[in-house]
N, C-alpha and C. Protein backbone atom coordinates (compact mmCIF):
# COMPACT_ATOMS: atom_id res chain seq x y z
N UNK A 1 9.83 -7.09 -7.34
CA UNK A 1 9.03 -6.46 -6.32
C UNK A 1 9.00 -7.34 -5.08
N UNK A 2 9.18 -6.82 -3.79
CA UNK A 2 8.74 -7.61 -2.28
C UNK A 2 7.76 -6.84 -1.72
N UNK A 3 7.86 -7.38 -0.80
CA UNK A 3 7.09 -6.52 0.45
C UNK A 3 7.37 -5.38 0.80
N UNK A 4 9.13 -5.95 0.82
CA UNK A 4 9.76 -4.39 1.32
C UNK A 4 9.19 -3.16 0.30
N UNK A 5 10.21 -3.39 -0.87
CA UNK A 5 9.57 -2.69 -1.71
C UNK A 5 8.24 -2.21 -1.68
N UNK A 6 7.39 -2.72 -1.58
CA UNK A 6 5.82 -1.99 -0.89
C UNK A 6 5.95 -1.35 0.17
N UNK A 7 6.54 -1.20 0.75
CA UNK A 7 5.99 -0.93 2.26
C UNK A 7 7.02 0.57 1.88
N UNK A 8 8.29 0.27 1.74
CA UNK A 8 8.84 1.40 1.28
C UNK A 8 8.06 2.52 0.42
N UNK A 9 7.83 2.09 -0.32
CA UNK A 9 6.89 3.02 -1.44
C UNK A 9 5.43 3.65 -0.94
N UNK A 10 5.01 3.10 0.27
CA UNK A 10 3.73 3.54 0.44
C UNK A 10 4.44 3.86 2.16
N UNK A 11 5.45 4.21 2.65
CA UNK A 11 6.14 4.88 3.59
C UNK A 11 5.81 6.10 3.76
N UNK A 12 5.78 6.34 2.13
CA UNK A 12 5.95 8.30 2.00
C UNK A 12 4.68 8.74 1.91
N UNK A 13 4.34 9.97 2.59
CA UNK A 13 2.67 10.15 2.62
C UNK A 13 2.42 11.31 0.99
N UNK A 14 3.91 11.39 0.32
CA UNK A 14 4.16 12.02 -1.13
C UNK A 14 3.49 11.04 -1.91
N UNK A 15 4.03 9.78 -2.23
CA UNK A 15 3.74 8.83 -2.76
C UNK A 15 2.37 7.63 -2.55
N UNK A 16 1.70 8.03 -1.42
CA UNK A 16 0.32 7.44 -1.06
C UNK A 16 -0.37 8.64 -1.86
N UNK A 17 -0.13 9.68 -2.06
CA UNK A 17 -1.45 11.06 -2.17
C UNK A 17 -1.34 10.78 -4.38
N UNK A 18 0.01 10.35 -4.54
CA UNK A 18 0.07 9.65 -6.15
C UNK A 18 -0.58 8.43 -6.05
N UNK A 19 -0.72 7.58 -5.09
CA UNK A 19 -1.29 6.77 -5.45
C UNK A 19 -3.23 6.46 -5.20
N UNK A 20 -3.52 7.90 -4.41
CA UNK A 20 -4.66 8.17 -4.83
C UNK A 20 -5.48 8.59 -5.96
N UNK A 21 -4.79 9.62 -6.39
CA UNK A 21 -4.48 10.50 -7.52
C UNK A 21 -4.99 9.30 -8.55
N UNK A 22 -3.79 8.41 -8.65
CA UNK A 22 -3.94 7.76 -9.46
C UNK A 22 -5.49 6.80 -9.67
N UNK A 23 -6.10 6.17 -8.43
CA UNK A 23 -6.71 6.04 -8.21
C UNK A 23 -8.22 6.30 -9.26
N UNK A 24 -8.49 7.60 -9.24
CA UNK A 24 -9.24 8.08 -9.66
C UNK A 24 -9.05 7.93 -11.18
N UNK A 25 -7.62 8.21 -12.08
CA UNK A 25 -7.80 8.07 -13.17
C UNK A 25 -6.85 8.03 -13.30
N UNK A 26 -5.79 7.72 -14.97
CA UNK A 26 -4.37 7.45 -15.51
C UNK A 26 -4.24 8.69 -15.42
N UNK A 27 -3.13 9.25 -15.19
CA UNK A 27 -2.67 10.52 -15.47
C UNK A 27 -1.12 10.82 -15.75
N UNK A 28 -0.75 12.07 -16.44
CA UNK A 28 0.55 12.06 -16.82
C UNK A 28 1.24 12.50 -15.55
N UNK A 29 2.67 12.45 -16.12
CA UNK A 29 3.78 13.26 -14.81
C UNK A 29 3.22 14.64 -14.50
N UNK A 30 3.13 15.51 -15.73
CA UNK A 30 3.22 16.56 -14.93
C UNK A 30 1.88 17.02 -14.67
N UNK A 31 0.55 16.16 -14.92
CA UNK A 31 -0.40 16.35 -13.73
C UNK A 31 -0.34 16.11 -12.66
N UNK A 32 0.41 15.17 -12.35
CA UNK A 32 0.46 14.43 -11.05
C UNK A 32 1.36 15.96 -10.19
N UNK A 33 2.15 16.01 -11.05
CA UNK A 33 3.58 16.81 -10.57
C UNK A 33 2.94 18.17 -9.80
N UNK A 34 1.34 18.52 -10.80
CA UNK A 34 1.31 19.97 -9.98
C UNK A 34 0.21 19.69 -9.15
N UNK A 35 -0.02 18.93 -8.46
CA UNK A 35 -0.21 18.72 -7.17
C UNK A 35 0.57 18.80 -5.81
N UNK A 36 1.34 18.82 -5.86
CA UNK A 36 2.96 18.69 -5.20
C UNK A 36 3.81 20.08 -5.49
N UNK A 37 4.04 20.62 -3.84
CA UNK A 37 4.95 21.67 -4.08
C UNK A 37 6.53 20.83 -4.02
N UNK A 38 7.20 19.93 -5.23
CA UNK A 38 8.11 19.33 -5.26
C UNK A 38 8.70 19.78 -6.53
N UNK A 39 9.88 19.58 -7.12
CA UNK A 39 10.65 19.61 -8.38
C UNK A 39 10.38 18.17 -8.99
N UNK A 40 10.16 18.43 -10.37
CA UNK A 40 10.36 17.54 -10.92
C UNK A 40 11.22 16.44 -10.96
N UNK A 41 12.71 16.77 -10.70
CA UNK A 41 13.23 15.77 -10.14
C UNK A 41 13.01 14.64 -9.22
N UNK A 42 12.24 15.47 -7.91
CA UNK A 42 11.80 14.64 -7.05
C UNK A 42 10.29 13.90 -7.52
N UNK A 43 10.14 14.01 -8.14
CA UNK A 43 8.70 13.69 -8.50
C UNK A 43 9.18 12.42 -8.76
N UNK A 44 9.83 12.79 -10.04
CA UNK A 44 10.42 11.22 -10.92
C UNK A 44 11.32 10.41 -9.69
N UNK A 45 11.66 10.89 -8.95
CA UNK A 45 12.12 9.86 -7.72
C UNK A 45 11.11 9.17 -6.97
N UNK A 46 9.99 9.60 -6.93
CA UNK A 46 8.87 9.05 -6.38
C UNK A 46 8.26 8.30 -6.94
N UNK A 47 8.30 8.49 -8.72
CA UNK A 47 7.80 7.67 -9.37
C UNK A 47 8.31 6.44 -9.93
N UNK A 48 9.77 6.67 -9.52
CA UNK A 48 11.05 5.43 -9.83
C UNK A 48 10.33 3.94 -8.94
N UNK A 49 10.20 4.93 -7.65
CA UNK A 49 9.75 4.02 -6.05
C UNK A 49 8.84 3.58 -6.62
N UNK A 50 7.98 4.22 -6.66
CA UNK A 50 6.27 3.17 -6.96
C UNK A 50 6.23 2.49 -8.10
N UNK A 51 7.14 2.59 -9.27
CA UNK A 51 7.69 1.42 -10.22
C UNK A 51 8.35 0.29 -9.47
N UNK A 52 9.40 0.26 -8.77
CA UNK A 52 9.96 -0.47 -8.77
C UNK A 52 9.08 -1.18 -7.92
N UNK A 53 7.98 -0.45 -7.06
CA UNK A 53 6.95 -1.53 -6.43
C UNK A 53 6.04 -2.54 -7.19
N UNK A 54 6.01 -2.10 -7.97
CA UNK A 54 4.93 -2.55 -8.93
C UNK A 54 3.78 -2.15 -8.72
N UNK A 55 3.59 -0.89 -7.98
CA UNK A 55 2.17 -0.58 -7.88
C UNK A 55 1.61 0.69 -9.32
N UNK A 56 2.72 1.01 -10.10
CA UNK A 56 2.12 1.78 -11.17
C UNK A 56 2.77 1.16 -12.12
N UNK A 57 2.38 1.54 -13.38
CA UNK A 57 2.60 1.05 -14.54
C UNK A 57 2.81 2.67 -15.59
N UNK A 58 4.18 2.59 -16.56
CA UNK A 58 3.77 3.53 -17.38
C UNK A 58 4.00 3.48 -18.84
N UNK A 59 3.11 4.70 -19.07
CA UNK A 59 3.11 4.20 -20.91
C UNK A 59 3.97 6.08 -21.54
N UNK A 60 4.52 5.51 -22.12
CA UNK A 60 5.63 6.90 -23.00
C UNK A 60 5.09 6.60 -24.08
N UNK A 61 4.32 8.06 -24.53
CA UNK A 61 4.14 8.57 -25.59
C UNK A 61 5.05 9.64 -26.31
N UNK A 62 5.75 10.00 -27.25
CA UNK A 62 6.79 10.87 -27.32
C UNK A 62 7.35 11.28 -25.92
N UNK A 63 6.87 12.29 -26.00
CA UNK A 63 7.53 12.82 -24.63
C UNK A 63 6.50 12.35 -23.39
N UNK A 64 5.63 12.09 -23.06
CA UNK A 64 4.05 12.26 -22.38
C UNK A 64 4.22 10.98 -22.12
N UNK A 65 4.72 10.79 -20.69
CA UNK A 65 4.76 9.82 -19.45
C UNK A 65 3.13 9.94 -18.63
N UNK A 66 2.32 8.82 -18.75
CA UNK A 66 1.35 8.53 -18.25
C UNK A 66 1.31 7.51 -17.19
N UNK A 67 0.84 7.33 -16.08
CA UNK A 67 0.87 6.39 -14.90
C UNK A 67 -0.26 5.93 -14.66
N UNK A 68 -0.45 4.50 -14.73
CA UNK A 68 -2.01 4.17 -13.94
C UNK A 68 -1.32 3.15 -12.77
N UNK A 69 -2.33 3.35 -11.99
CA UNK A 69 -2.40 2.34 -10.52
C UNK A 69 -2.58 1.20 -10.67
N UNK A 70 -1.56 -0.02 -10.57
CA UNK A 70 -1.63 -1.44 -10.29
C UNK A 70 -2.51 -2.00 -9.46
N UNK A 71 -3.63 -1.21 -8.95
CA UNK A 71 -4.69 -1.36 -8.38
C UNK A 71 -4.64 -2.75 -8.03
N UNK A 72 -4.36 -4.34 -8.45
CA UNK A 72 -4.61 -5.59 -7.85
C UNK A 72 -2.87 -5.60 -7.27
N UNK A 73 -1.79 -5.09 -7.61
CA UNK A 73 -0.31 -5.62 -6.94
C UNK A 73 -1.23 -4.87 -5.69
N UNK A 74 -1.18 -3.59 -5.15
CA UNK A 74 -1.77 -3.24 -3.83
C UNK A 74 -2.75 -4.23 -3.53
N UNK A 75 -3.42 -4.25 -3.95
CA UNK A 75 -4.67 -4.96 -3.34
C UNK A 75 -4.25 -6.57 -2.70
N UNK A 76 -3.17 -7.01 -3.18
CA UNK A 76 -2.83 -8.08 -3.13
C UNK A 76 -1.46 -8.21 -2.14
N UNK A 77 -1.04 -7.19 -2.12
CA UNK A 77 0.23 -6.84 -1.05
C UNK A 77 -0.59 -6.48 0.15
N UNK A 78 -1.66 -5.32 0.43
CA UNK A 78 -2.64 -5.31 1.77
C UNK A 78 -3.02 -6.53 1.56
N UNK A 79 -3.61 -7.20 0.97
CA UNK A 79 -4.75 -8.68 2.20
C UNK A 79 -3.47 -10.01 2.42
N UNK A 80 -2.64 -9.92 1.22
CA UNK A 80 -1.12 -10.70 2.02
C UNK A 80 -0.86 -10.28 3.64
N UNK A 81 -0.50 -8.64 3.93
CA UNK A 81 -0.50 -8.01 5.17
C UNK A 81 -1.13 -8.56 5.99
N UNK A 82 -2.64 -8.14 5.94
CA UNK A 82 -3.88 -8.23 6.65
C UNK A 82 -3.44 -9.90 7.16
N UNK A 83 -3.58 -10.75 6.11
CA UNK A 83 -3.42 -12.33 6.25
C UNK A 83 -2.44 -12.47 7.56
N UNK A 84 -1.36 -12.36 7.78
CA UNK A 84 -0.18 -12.13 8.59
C UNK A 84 -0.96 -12.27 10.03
N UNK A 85 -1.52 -11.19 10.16
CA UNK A 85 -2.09 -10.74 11.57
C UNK A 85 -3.86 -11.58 11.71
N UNK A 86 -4.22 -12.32 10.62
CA UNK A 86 -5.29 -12.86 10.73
C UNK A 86 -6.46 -11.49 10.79
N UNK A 87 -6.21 -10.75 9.49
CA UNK A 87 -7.26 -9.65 9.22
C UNK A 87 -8.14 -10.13 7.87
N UNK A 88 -9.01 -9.93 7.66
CA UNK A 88 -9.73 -10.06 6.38
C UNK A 88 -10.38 -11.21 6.43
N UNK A 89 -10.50 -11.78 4.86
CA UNK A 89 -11.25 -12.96 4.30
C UNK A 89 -10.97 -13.90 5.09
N UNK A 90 -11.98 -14.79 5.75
CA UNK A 90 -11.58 -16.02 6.04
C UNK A 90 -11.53 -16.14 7.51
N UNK A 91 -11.40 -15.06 8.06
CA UNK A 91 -11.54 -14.58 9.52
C UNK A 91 -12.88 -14.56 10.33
N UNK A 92 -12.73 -15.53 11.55
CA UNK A 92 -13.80 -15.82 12.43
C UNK A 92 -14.14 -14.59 13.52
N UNK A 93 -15.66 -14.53 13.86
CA UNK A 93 -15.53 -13.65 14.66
C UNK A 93 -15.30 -14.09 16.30
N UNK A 94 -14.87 -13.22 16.84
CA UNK A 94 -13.90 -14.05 18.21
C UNK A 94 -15.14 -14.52 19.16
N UNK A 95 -15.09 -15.22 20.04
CA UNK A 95 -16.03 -16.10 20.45
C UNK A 95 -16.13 -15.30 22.41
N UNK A 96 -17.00 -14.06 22.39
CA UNK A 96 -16.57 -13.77 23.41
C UNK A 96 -17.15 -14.74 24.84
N UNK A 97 -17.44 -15.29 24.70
CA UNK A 97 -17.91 -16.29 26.10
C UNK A 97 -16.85 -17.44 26.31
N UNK A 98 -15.83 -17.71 25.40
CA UNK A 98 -14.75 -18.19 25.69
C UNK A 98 -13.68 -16.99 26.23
N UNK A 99 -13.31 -17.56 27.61
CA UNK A 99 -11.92 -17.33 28.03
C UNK A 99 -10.79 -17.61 27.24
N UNK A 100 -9.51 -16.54 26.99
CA UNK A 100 -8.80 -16.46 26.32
C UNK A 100 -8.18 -17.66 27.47
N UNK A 101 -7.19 -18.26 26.52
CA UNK A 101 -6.16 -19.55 27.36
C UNK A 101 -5.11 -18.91 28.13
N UNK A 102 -4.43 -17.36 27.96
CA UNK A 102 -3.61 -16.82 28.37
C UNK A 102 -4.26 -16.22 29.69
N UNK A 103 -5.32 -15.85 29.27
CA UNK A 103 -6.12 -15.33 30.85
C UNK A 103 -6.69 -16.42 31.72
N UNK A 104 -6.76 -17.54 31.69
CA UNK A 104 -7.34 -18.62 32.33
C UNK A 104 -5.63 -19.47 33.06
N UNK A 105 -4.23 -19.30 32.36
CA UNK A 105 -3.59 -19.71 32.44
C UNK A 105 -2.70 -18.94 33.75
N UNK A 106 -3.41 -17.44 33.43
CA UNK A 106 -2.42 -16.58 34.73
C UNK A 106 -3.75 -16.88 35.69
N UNK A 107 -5.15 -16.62 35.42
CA UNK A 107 -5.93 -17.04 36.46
C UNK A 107 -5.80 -18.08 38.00
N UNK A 108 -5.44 -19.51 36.77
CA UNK A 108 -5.17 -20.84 37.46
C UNK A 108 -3.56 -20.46 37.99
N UNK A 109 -3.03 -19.85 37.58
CA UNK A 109 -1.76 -19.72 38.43
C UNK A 109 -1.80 -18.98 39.98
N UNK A 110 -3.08 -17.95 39.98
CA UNK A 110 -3.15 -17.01 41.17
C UNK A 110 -3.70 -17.85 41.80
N UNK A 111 -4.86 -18.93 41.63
CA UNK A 111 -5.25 -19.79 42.76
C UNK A 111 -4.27 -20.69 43.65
């Protein structure tokens, strides 16, 4: 699994609405499936993606493919994200009575 791989998989607004779905509770393929005006085929292509993300997990019972949500790989791929851009935990709130250095820097240049 990467990033890419995440970002790919949660690209498709098919595969975010499974991973709500999922959300709520484990469910098999073809619950998931009749939510979706898609073919089964495509389904299991969607569900290949969000495997190979690692954001679902599944369990085969005879025939009876069940999916639950990796709920911490997401959770842990967004605040990685978030981290990047300095979003989330750990984050100061900006200090507005300081002048940014970029605006003080074109400032002192116009004088």
């Amino acid at each position: 699994m990467t990033v890419s791989d995440i970002f790919k998989a949660l690209s498709d607004p098919t595969r975010r609405r499974v991973l709500e779905l999922l959300r709520e509770r484990p469910m098999t393929a073809g619950e998931l499936a009749g939510h979706f005006p898609v073919s089964r085929p495509t389904m299991s292509a969607h569900f290949a993606v969000l495997r190979e993300a690692d954001l679902i997990e599944s369990l085969k019972i005879g025939t009876t493919i069940t999916y639950q949500l990796k709920l911490s790989v997401l959770e842990d791929a967004l605040l990685g994200f978030a981290g990047l851009f300095g979003l989330g935990a750990g984050r100061t709130a900006p200090d507005f009575d300081q002048k940014p250095a970029v605006t003080s820097r074109i400032k002192g240049a116009a004088e």
